[in-house]
Protein backbone atom coordinates (compact mmCIF):
# COMPACT_ATOMS: atom_id res chain seq x y z
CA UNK A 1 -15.95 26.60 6.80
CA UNK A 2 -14.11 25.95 3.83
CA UNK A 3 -10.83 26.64 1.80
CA UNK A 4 -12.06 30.16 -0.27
CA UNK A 5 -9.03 30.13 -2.60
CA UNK A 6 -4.95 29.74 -3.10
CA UNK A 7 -2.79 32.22 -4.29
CA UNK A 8 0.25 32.21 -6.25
CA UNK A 9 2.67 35.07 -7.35
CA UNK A 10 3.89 34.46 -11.08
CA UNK A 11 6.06 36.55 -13.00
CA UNK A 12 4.80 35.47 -16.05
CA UNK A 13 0.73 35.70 -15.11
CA UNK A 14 -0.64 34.63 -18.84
CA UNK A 15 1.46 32.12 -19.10
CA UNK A 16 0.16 30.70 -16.00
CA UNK A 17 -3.44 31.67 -16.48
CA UNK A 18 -2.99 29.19 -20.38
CA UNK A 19 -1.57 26.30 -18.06
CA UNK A 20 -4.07 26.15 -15.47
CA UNK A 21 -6.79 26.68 -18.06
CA UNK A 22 -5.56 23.88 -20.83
CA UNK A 23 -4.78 21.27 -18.86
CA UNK A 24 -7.30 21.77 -15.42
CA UNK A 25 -10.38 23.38 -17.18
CA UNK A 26 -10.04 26.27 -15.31
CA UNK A 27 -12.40 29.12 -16.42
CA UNK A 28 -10.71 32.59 -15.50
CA UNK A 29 -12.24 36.12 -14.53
CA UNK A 30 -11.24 39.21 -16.41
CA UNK A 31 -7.93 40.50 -15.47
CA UNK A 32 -7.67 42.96 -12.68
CA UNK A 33 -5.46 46.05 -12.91
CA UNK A 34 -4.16 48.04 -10.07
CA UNK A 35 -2.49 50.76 -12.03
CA UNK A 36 -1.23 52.56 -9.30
CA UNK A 37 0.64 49.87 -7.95
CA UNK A 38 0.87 47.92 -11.59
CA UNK A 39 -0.48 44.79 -9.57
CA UNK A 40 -2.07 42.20 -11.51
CA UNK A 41 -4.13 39.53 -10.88
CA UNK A 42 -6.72 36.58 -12.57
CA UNK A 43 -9.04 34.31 -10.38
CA UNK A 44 -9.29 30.92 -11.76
CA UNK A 45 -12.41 28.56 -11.06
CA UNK A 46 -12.75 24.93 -10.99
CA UNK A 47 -15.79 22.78 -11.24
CA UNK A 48 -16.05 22.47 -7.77
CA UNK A 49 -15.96 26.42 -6.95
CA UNK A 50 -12.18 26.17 -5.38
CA UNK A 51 -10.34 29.33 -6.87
CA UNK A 52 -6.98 29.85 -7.43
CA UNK A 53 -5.63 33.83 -7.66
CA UNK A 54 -2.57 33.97 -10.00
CA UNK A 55 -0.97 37.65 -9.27
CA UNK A 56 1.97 39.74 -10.57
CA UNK A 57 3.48 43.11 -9.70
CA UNK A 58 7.02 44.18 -11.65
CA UNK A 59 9.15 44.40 -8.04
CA UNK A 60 7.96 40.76 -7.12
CA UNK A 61 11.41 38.71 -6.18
CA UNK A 62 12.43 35.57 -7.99
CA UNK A 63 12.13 32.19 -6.66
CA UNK A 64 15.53 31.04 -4.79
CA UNK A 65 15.87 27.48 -3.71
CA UNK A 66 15.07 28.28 0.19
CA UNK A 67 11.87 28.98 -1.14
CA UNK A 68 11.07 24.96 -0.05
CA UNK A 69 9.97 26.12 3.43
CA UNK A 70 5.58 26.32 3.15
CA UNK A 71 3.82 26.01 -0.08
CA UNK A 72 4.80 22.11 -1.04
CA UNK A 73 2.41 21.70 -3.84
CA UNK A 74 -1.64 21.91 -5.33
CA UNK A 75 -3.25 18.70 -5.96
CA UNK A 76 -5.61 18.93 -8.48
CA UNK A 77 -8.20 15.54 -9.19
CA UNK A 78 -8.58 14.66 -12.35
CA UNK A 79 -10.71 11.89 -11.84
CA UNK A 80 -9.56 8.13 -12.80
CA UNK A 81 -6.01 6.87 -12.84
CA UNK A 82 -6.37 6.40 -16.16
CA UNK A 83 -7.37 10.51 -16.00
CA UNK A 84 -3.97 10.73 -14.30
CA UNK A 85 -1.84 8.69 -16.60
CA UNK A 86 -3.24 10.50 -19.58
CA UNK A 87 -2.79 13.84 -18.51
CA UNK A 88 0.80 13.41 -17.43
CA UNK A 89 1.82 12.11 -20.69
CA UNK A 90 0.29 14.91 -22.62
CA UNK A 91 2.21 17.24 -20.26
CA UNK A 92 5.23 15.46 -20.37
CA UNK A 93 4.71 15.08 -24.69
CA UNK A 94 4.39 18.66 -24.07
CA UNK A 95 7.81 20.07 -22.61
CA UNK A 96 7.10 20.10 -19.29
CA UNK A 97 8.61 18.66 -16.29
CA UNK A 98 7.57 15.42 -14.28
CA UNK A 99 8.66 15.37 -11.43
CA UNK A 100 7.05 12.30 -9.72
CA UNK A 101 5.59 9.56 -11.71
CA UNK A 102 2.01 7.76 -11.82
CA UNK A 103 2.21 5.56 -8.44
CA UNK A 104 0.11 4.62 -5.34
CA UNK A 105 1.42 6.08 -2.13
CA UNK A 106 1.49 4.60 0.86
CA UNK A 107 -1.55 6.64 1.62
CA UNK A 108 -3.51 5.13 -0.91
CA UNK A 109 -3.54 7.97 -3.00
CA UNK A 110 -2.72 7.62 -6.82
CA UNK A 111 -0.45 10.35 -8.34
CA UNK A 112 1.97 12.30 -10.07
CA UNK A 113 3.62 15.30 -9.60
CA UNK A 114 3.90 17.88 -12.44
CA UNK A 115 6.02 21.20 -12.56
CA UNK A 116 4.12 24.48 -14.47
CA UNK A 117 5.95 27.50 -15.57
CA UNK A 118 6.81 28.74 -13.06
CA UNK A 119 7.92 25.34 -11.26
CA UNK A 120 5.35 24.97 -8.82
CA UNK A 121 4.58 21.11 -8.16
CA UNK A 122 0.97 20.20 -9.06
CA UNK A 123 0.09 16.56 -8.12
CA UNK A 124 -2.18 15.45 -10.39
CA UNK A 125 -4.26 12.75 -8.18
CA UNK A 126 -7.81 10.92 -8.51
């Protein structure tokens, strides 16, 4: 058994579809259209067949800060640390928001932690 895919709602869907595909190599299906219900969504691949679904309707909510409670973050692998270092710099050189910065957890585990546009952490790991 294995993980098929994540999904995230995203009120700004091409936005997030340009992030994912810039700076993770994601490669991304042809938009859907519901137009009876105006739902939208993309499926993004990795190299290693995980999928993430971006999706957007117009009466989706916005995010309020109780929205901590599930979801805590995707970790995407890059590779090396030095993978990890250079990616967080270009997104940082970029405008966007680190949250976390290059480090070894207690785990083991070298990281960072990332925001996209729509402030979602993504850990950025090897």
């Amino acid at each position: 058994m294995k993980i098929n895919h994540l999904a995230l709602w995203t009120r700004n869907l091409e936005t997030m579809r340009d992030f994912y595909i810039t700076y993770f190599g994601a490669k991304s299906n042809a938009l859907y259209h519901n137009k009876k219900t105006e739902f939208k969504s993309y499926f993004l691949s990795f190299d290693d067949e995980t999928r993430l679904e971006i999706m957007t309707r117009p009466d989706i909510a916005e995010r309020t800060p109780k929205d901590d409670f599930g979801y805590a973050h995707l970790a995407m692998s890059v590779g090396t640390k030095e993978q990890v270092d250079d990616l967080t710099n270009r997104l940082a050189q970029e405008g966007f928001e680190v949250v976390g910065q290059p480090r070894t957890t207690g785990e083991g585990y070298y990281e960072s932690v990332v925001l996209d546009p729509d402030g979602n952490k993504v850990e950025i790991t090897v």
